[in-house]
C-alpha atoms as a PDB file:
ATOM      1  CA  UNK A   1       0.000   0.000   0.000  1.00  0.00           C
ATOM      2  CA  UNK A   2       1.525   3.161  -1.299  1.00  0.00           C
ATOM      3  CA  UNK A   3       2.350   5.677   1.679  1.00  0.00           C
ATOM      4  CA  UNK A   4       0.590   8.817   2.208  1.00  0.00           C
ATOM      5  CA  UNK A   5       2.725  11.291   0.525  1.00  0.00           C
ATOM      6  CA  UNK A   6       3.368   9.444  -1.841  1.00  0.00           C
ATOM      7  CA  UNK A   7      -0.636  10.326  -3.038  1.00  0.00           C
ATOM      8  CA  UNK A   8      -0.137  13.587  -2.135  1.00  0.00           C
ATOM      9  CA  UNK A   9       0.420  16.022  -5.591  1.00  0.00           C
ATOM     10  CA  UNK A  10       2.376  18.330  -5.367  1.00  0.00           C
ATOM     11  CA  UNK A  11       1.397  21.671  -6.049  1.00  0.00           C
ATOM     12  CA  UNK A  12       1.640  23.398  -9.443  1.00  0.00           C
ATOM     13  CA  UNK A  13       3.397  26.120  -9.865  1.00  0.00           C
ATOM     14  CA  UNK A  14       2.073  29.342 -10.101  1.00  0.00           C
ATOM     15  CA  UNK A  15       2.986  30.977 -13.608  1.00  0.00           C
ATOM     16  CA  UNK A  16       5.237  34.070 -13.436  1.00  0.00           C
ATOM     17  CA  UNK A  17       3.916  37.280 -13.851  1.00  0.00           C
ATOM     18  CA  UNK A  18       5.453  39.959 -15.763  1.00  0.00           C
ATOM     19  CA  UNK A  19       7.814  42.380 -13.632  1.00  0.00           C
ATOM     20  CA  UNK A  20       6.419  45.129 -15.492  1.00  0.00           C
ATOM     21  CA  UNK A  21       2.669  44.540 -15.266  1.00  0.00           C
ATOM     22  CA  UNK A  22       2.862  43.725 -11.778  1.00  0.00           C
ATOM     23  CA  UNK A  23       4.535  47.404 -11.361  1.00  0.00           C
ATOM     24  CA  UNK A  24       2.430  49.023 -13.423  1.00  0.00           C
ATOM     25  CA  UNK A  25      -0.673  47.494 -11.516  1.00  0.00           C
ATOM     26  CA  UNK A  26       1.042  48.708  -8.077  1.00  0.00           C
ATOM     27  CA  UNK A  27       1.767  52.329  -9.605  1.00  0.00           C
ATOM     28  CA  UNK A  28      -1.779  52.678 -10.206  1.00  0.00           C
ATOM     29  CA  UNK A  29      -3.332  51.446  -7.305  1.00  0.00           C
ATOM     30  CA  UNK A  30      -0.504  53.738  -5.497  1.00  0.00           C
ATOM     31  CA  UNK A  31      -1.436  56.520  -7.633  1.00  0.00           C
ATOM     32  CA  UNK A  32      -5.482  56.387  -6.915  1.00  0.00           C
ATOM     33  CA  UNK A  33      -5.460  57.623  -3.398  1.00  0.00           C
ATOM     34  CA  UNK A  34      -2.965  60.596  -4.136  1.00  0.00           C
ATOM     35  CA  UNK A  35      -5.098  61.490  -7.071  1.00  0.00           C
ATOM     36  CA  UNK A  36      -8.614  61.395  -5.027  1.00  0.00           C
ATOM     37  CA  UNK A  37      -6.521  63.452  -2.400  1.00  0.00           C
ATOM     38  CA  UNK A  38      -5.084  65.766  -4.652  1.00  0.00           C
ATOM     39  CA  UNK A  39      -8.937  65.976  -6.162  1.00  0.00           C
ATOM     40  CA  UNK A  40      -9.870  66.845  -2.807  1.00  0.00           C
ATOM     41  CA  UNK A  41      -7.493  69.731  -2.193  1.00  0.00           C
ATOM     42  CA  UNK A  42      -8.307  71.627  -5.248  1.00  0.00           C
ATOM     43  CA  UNK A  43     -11.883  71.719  -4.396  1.00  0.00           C
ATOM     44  CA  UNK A  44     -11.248  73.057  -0.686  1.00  0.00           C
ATOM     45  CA  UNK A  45      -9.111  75.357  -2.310  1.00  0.00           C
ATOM     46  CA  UNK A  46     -11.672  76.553  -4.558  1.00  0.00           C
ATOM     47  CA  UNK A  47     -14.064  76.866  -1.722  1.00  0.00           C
ATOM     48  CA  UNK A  48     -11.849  78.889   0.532  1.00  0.00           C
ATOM     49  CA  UNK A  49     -11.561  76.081   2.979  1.00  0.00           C
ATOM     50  CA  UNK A  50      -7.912  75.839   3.284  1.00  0.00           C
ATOM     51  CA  UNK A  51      -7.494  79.835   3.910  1.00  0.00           C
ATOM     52  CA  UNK A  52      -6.171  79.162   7.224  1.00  0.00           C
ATOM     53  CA  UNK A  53      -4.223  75.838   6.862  1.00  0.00           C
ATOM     54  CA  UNK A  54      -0.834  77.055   5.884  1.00  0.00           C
ATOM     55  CA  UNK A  55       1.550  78.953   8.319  1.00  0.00           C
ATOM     56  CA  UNK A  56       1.155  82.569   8.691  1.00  0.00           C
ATOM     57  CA  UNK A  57       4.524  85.003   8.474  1.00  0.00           C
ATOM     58  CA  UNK A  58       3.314  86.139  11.759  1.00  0.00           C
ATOM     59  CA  UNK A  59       3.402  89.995  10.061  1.00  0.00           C
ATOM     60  CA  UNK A  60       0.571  91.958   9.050  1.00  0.00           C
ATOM     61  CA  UNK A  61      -0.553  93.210   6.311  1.00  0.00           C
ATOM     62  CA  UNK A  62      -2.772  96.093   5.297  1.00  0.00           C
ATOM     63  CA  UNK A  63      -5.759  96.092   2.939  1.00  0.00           C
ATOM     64  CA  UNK A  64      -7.997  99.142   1.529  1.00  0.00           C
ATOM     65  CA  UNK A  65     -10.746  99.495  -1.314  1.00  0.00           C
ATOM     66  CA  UNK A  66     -13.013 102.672  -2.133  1.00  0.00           C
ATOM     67  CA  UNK A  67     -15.456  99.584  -2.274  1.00  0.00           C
ATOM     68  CA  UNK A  68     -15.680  95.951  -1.757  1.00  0.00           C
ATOM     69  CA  UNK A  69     -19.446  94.698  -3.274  1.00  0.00           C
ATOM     70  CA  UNK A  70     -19.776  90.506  -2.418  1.00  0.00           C
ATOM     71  CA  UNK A  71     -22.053  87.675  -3.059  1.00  0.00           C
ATOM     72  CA  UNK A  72     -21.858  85.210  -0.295  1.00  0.00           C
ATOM     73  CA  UNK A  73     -20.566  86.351   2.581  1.00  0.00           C
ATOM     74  CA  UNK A  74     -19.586  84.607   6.119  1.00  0.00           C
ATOM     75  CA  UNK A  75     -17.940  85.748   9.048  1.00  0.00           C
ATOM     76  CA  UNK A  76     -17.119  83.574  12.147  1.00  0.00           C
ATOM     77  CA  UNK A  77     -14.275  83.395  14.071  1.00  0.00           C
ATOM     78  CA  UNK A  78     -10.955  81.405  13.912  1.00  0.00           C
ATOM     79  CA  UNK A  79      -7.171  81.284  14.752  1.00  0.00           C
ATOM     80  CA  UNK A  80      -4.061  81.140  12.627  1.00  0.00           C
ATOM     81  CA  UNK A  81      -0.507  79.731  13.427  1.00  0.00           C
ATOM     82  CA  UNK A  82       3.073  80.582  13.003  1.00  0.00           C
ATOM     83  CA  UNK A  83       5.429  77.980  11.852  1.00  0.00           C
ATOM     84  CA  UNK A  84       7.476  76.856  15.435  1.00  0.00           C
ATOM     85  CA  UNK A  85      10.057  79.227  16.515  1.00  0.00           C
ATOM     86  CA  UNK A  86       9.061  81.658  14.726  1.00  0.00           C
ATOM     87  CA  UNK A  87      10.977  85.089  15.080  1.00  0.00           C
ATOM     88  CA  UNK A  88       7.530  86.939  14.728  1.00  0.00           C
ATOM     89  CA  UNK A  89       5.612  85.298  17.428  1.00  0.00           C
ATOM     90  CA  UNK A  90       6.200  87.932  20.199  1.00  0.00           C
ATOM     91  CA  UNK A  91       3.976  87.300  23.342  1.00  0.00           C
ATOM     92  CA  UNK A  92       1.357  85.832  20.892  1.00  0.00           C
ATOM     93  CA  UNK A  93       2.501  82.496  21.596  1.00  0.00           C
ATOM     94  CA  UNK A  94       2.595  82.068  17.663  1.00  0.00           C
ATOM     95  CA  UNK A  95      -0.868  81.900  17.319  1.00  0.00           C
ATOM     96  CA  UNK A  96      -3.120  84.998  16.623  1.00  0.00           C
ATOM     97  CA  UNK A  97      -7.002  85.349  17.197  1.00  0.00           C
ATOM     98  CA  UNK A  98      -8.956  86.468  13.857  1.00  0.00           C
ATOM     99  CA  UNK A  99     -12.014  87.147  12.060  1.00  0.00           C
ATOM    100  CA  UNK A 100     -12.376  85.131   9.223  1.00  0.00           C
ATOM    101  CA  UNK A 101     -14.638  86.755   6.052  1.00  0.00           C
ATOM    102  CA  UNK A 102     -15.354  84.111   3.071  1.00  0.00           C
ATOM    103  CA  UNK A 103     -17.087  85.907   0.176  1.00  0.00           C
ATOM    104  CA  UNK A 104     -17.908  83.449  -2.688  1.00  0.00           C
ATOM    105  CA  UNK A 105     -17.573  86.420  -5.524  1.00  0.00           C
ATOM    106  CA  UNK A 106     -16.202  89.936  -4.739  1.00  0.00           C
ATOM    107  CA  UNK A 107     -15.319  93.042  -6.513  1.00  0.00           C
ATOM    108  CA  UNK A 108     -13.028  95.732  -5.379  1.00  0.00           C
ATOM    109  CA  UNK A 109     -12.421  98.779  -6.296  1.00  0.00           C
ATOM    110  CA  UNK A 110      -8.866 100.870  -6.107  1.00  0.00           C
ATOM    111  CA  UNK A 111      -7.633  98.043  -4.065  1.00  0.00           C
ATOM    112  CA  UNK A 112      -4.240  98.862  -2.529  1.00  0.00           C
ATOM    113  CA  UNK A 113      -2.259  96.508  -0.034  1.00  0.00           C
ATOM    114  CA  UNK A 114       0.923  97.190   2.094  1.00  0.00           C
ATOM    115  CA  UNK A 115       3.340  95.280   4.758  1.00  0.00           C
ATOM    116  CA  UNK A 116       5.430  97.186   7.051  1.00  0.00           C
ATOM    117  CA  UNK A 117       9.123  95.498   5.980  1.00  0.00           C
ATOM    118  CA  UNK A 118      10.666  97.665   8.917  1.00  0.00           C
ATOM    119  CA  UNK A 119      11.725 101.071   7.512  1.00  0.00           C
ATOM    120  CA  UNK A 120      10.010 100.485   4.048  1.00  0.00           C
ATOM    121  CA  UNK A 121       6.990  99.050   2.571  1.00  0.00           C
ATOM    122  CA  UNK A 122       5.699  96.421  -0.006  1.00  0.00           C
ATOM    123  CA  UNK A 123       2.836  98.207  -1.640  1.00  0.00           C
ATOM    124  CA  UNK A 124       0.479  96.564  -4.031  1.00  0.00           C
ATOM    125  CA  UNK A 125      -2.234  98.768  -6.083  1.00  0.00           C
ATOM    126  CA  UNK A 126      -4.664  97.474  -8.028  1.00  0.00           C
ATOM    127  CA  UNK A 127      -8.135  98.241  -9.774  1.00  0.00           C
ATOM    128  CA  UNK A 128      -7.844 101.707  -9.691  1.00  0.00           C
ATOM    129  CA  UNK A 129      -9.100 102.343 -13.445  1.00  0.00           C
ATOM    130  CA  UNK A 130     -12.925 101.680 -14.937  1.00  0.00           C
ATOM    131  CA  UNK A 131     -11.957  97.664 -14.218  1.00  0.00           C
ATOM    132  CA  UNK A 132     -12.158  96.849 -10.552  1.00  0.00           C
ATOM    133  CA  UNK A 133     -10.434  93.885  -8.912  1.00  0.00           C
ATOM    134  CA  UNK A 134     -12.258  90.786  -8.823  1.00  0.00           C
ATOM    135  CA  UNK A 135     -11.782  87.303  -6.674  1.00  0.00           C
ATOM    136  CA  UNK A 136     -13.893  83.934  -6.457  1.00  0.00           C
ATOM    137  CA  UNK A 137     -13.524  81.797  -3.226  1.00  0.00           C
ATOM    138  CA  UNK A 138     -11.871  84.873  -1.135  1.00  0.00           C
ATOM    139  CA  UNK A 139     -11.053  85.002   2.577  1.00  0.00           C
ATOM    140  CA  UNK A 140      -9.229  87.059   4.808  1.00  0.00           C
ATOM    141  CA  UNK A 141      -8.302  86.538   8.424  1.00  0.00           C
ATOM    142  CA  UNK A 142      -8.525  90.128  10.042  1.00  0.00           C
ATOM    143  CA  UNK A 143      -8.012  91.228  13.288  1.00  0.00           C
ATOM    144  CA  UNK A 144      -9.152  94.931  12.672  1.00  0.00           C
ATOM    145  CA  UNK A 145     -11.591  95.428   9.642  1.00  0.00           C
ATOM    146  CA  UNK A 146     -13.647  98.873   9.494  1.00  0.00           C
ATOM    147  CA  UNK A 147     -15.924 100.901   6.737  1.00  0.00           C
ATOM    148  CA  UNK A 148     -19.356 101.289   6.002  1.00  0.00           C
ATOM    149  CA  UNK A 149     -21.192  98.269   5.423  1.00  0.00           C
ATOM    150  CA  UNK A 150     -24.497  97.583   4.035  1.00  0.00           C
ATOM    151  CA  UNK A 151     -26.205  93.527   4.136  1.00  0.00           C
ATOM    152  CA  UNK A 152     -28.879  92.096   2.619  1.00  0.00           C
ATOM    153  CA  UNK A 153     -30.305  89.268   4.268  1.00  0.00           C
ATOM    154  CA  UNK A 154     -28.387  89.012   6.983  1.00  0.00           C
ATOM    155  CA  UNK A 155     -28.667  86.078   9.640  1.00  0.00           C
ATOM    156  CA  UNK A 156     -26.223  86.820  13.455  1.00  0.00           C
ATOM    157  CA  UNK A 157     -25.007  84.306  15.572  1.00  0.00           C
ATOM    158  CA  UNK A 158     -25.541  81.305  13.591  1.00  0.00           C
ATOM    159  CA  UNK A 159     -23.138  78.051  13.968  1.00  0.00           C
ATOM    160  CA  UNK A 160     -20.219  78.605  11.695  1.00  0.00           C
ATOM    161  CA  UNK A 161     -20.310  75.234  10.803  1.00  0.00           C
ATOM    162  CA  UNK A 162     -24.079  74.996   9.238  1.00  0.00           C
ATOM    163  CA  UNK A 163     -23.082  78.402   7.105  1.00  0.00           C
ATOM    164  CA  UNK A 164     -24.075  77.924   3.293  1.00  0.00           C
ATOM    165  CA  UNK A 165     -23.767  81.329   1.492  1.00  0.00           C
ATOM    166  CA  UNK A 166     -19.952  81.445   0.460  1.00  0.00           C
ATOM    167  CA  UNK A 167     -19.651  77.790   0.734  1.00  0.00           C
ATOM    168  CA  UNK A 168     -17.302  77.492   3.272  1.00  0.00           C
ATOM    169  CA  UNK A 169     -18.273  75.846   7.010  1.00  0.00           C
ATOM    170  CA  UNK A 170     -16.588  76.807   9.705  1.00  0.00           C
ATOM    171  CA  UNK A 171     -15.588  75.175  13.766  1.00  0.00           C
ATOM    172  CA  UNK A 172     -18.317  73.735  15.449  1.00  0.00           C
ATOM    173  CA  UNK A 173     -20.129  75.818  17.966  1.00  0.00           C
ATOM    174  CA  UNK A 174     -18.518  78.930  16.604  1.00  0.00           C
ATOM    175  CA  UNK A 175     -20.347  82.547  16.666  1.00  0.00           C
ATOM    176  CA  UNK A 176     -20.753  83.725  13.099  1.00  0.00           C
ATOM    177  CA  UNK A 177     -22.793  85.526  10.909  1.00  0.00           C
ATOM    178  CA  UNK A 178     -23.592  85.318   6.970  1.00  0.00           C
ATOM    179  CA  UNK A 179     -25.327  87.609   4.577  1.00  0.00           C
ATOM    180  CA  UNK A 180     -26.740  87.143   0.686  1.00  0.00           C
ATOM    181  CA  UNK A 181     -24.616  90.061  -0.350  1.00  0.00           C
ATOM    182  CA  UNK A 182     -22.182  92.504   1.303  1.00  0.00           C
ATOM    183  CA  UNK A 183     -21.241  96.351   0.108  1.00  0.00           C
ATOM    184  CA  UNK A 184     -18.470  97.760   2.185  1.00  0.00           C
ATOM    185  CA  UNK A 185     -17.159 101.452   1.520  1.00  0.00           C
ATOM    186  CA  UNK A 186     -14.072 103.065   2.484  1.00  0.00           C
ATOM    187  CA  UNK A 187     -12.776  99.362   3.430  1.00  0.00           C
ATOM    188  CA  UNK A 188      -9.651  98.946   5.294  1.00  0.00           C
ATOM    189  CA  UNK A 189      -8.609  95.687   7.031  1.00  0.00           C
ATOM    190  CA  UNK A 190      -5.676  94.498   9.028  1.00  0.00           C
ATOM    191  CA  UNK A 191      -5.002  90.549   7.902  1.00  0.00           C
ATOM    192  CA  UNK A 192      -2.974  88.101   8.476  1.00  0.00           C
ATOM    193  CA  UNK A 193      -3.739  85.764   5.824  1.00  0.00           C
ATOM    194  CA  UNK A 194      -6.039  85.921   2.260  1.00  0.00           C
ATOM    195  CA  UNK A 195      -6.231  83.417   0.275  1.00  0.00           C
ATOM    196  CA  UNK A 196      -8.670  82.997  -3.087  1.00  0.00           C
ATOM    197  CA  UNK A 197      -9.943  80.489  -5.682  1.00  0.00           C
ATOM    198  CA  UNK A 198      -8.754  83.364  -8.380  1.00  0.00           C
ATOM    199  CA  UNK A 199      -8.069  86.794  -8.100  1.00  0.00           C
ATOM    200  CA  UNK A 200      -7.618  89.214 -11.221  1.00  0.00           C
ATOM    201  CA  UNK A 201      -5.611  92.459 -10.692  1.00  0.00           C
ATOM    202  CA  UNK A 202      -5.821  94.785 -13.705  1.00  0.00           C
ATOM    203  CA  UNK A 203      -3.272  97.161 -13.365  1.00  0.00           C
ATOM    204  CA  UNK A 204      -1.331  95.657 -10.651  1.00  0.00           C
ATOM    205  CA  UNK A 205       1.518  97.698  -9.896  1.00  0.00           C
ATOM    206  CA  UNK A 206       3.999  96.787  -7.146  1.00  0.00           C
ATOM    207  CA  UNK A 207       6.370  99.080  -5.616  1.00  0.00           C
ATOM    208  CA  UNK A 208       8.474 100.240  -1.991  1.00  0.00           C
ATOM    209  CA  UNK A 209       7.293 103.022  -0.421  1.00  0.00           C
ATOM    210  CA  UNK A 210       7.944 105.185   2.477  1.00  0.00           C
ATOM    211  CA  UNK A 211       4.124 104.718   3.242  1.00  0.00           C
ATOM    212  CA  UNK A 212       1.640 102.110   3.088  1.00  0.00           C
ATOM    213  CA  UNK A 213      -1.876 102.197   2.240  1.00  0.00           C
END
């Protein structure tokens, strides 16, 4: 009686794949997620979400228009970072406490913008012909931001994070308020960060000057 393993086949051989197909195959199963996630990131980007995810220079920056007219508007409160260390951070602990204003489509007119460089400033003018500046998916983090404003349908003291109008949501259980359109005149802010899905400067012209805006 034959023995046990002698019955026993032995099992075929699996048939070599191709080096290259099996790379290929991993390079494009590697390649789905960072596509989705890259996906992903353009379309917070175009929504404004990501307006305060990057480190902040920890200096200022000043903003003015004649007038800023928006569609979508939201304003709640957040917080922006330095990067560690950084030689800006002061007492602020390198984080600073702002206002954050999303406006899904903006216009502004004679838009000029300046940073304080220490003895000189980087001034930025803009939109100060018959074609004002315009942005899509704009934010700004302020901490001082003054004019004469004018809403229309205003809601106060909503939760940030239900907001719908500029199509941005903010923190949970945050203060906010949003508005079907915004007009402010004589606008002048104090940011710390702007960021925007596009932004169209018609003559932009960039210069140091003793003063700022």
């Amino acid at each position: 009686m034959a023995r046990s393993e002698e019955l026993t086949a032995e099992p075929a051989a699996a048939a070599p794949v191709p080096r290259g197909r099996v790379r290929l195959r991993r390079a494009a199963l590697m390649a789905i997620p960072a596509c989705v996630a890259g996906g992903v990131l353009m379309a917070l980007t175009a929504q404004g979400v990501l307006a305060a995810q990057f480190s902040i220079s920890g200096m200022p920056f000043t903003v003015t228009a004649d007038q800023l007219n928006g569609t979508g508007f939201e304003q709640f409160g957040g917080m922006d970072n330095m990067i560690d260390n950084s030689p800006n951070a002061g007492n602020t602990g390198g984080q600073v406490l702002v206002a954050v204003s999303a406006i899904k489509t903006a216009t502004l007119t004679n838009l000029c913008q300046s940073v304080n460089l220490g003895g000189t400033n980087l001034k930025i003018t803009a939109g100060g012909g018959s074609t004002p500046v315009t942005a899509t998916g704009l934010t700004t983090d302020s901490d001082v931001l003054s004019g004469d404003a004018q809403f229309t349908n205003i809601q106060i003291g909503g939760d940030a994070s239900t907001f719908t109008e500029a199509g941005v949501q903010g923190p949970a259980g945050v203060f906010g308020q949003q508005a079907d359109t915004v007009i402010i005149n004589n606008l002048r802010q104090d940011n710390w960060a702007t960021t925007a899905a596009s932004f169209t400067l018609p003559g932009l012209h960039l210069s140091f000057s003793d003063t700022g805006c």
